[in-house]
Protein backbone atom coordinates (compact mmCIF):
# COMPACT_ATOMS: atom_id res chain seq x y z
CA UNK A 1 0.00 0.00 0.00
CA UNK A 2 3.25 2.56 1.05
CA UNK A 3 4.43 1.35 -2.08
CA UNK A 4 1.29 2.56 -4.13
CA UNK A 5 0.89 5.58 -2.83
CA UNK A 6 5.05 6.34 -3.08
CA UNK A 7 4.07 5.87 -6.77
CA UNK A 8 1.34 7.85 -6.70
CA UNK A 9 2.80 10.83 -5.39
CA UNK A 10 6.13 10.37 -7.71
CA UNK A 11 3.87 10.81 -10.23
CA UNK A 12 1.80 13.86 -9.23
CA UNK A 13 5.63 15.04 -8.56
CA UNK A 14 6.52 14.39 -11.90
CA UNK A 15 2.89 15.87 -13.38
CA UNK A 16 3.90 18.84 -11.92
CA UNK A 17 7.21 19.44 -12.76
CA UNK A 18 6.27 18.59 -16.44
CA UNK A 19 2.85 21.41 -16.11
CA UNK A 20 6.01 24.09 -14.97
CA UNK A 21 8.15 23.53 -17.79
CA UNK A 22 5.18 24.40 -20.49
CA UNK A 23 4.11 27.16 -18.62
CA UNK A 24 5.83 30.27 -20.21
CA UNK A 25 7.37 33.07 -18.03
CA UNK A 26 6.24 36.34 -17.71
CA UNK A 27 6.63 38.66 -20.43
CA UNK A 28 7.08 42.17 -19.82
CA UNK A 29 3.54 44.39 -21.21
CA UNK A 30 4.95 46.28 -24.22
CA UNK A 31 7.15 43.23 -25.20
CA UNK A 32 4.29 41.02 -24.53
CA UNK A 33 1.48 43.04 -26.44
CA UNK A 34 4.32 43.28 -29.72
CA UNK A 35 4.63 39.84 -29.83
CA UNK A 36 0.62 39.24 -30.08
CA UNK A 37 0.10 42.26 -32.56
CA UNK A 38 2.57 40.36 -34.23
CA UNK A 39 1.25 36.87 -34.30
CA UNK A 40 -2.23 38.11 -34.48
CA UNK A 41 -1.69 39.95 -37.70
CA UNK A 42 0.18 36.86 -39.11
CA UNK A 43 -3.02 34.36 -38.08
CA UNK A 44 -5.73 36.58 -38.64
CA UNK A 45 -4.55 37.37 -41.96
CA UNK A 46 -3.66 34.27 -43.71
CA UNK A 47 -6.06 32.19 -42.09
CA UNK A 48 -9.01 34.60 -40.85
CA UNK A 49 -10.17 35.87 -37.78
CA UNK A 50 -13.13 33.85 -37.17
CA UNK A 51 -10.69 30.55 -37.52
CA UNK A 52 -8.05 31.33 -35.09
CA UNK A 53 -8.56 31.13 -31.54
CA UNK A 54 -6.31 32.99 -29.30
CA UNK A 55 -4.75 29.63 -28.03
CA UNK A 56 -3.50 29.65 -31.52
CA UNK A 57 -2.12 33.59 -31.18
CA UNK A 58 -0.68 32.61 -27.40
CA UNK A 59 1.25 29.73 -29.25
CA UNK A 60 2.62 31.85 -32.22
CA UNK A 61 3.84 34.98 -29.69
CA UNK A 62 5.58 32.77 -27.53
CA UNK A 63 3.96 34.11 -24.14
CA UNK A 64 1.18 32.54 -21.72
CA UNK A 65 -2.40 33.27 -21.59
CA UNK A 66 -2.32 35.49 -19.06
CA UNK A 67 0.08 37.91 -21.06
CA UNK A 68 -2.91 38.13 -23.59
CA UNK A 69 -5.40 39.04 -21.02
CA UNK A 70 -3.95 41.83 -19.25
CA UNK A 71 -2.91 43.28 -22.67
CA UNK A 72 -6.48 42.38 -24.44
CA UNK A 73 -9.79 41.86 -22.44
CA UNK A 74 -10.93 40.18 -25.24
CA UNK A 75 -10.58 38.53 -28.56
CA UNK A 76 -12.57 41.48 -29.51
CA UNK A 77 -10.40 43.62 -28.11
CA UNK A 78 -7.56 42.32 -29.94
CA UNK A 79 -8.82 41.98 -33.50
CA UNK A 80 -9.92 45.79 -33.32
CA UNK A 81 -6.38 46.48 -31.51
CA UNK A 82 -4.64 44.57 -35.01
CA UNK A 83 -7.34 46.22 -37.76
CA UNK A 84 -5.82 49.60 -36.11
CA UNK A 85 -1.97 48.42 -36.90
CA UNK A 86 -3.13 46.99 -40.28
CA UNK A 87 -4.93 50.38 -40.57
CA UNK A 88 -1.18 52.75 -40.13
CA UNK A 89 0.02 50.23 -42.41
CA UNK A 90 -2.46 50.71 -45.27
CA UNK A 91 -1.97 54.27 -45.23
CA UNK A 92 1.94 53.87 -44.65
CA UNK A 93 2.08 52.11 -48.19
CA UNK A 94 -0.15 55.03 -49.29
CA UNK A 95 2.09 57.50 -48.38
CA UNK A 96 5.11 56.01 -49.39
CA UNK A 97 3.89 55.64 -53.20
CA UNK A 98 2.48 59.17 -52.97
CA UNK A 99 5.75 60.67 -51.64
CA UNK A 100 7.68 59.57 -54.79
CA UNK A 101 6.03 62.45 -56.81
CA UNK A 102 5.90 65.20 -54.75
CA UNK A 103 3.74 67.77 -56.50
CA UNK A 104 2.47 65.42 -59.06
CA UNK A 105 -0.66 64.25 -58.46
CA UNK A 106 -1.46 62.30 -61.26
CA UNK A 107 2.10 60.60 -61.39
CA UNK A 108 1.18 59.78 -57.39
CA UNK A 109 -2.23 58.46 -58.24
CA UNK A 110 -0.19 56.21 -61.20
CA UNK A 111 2.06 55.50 -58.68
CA UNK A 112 0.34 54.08 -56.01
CA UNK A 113 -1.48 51.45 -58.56
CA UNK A 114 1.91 50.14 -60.04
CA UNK A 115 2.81 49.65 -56.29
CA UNK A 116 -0.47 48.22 -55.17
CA UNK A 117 -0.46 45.34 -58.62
CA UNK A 118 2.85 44.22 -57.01
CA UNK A 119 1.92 43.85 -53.67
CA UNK A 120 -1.38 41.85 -54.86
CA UNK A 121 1.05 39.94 -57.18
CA UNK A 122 3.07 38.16 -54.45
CA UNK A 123 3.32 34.99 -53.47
CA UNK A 124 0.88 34.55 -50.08
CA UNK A 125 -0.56 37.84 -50.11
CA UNK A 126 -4.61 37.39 -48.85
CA UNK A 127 -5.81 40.52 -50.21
CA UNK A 128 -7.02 43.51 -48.00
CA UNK A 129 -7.66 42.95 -44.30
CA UNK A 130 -10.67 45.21 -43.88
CA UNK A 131 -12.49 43.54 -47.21
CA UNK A 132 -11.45 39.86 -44.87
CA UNK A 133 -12.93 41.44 -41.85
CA UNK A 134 -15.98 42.92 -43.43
CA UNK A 135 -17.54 39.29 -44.83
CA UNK A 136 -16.52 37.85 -41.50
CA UNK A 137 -18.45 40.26 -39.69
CA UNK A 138 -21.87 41.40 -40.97
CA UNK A 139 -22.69 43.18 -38.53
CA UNK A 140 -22.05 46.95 -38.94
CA UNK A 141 -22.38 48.23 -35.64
CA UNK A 142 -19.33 45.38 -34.37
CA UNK A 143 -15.94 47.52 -33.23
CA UNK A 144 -14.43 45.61 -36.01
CA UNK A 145 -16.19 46.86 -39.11
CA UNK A 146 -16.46 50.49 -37.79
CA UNK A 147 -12.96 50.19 -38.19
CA UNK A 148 -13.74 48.79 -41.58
CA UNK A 149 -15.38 51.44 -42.38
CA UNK A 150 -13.28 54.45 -41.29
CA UNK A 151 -10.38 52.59 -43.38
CA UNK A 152 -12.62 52.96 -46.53
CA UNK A 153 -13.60 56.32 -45.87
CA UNK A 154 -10.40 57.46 -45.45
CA UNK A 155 -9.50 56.28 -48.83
CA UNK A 156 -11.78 57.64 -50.71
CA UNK A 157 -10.77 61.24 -48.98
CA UNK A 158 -7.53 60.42 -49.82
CA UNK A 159 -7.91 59.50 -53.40
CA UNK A 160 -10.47 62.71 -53.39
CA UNK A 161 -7.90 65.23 -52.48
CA UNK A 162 -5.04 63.38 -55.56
CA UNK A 163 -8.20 63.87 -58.08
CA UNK A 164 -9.20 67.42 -57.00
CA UNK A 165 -5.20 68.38 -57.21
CA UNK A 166 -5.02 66.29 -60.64
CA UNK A 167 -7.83 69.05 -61.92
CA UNK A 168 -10.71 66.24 -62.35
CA UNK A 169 -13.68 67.53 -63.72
CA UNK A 170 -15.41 65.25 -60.99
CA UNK A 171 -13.15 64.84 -58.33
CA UNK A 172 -15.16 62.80 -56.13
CA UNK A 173 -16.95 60.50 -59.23
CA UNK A 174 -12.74 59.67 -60.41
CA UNK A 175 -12.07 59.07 -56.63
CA UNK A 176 -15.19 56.73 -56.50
CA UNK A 177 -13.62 54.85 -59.87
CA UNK A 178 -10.40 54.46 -58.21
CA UNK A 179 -11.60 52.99 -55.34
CA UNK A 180 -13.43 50.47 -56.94
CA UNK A 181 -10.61 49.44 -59.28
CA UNK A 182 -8.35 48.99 -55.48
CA UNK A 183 -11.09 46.84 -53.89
CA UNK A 184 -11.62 45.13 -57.88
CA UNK A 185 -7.55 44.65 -57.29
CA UNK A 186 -8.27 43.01 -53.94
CA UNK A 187 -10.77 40.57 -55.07
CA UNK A 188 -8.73 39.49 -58.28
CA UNK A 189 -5.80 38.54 -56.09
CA UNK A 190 -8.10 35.60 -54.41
CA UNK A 191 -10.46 34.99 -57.41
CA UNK A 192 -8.03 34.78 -60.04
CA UNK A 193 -4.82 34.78 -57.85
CA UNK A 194 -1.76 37.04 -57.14
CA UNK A 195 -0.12 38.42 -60.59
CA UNK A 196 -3.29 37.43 -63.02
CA UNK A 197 -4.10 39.72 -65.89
CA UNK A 198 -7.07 41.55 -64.34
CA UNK A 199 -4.19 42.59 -61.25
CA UNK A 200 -2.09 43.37 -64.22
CA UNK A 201 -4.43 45.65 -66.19
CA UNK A 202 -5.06 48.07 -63.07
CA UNK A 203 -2.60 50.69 -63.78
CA UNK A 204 -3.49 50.55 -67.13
CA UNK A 205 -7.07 51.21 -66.60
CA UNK A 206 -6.59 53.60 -63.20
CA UNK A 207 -4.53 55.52 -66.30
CA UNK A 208 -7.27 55.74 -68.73
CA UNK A 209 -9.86 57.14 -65.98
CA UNK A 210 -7.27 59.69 -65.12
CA UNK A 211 -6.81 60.76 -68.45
CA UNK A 212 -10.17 60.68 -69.28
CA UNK A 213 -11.11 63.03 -65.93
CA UNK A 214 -8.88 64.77 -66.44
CA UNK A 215 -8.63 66.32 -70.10
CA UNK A 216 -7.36 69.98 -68.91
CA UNK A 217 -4.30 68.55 -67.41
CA UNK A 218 -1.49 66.39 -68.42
CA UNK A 219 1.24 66.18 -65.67
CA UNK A 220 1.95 62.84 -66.14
């Protein structure tokens, strides 16, 4: 019987030790919360938000459960947390294309679409994040597609204020073009896949709206 329970309790020993060496350490916060942005954005964008759990982010950052928690209250919380990151980044590839023309609006709007067909040619890439969020979430008033939504909206300002300084005849209709040949751009890469003619033909089309907007002006 001494024997048994000797065993017993080597065991629960052993069970033990074993539970401590899976359980992660602490991270610190702002290490803690970059390393979930991180592996969020990586899960949530190849394989959608819906589909990964946050077991699945706590595994890919490389910190314990309780990291997530006091950074996130929810997984709520954290997929509105990683739209906002994927938001600066949006608009940082925005502004980087636009900033090669200073001045030039036209050349920027031109610009922006030869950069945009090779990111949507790539190998891997999953389209746009806020177009993935939107048809996982239908409904409007979630955190996540307001977020959705003030991403869009901000695009079509931005693209507003390249077509009013490109001298459009109707700024906000060539704006409203553009921004349907970028989400057209989006759906291609899925549909037809990254680098397929449609992708390909974008500049050439965003051109011949330009052009034909904007007849009293040839910067380009």
């Amino acid at each position: 019987m001494k024997d048994r329970h000797a065993d017993v309790s080597r065991t629960s020993v052993s069970t033990a030790k074993s539970a401590a060496t899976r359980t992660r350490p602490h991270t610190a916060a702002a290490t803690a919360q970059q390393l979930l942005l991180r592996a969020a954005g990586e899960l949530f964008y190849q394989e959608g938000v819906r589909a990964v759990g946050v077991d699945a982010v706590v595994e890919r950052a490389g910190v314990n459960k309780m990291s997530l928690y006091r950074q996130f209250a929810s997984k709520d919380e954290l997929v509105v947390a990683y739209l906002e990151q994927a938001n600066d980044c949006f608009f940082g590839y925005f502004d980087k294309s636009i900033d090669k023309h200073p001045g030039q609006p036209i050349r920027q709007i031109a610009q922006y679409f030869d950069d945009l067909t090779a990111r949507a040619s790539r190998e891997g890439y999953r389209g746009c994040p806020f177009v993935n969020v939107a048809a996982e979430f239908p409904d409007p008033t979630h955190p996540a597609r307001q977020i959705v939504t003030r991403n869009k909206t901000q695009l079509i300002e931005r693209l507003t204020e390249l077509t009013i300084a490109a001298g459009a005849d109707d700024p906000a209709g060539l704006a409203d073009a553009l921004a349907l040949l970028v989400e057209g751009v989006y759906a291609a890469s899925q549909t037809f896949g990254p680098g397929c003619g449609p992708i390909l033909a974008a500049p050439r089309v965003a051109a011949q709206l330009v052009t034909a907007a904007c007849v009293r002006r040839a910067d380009a």
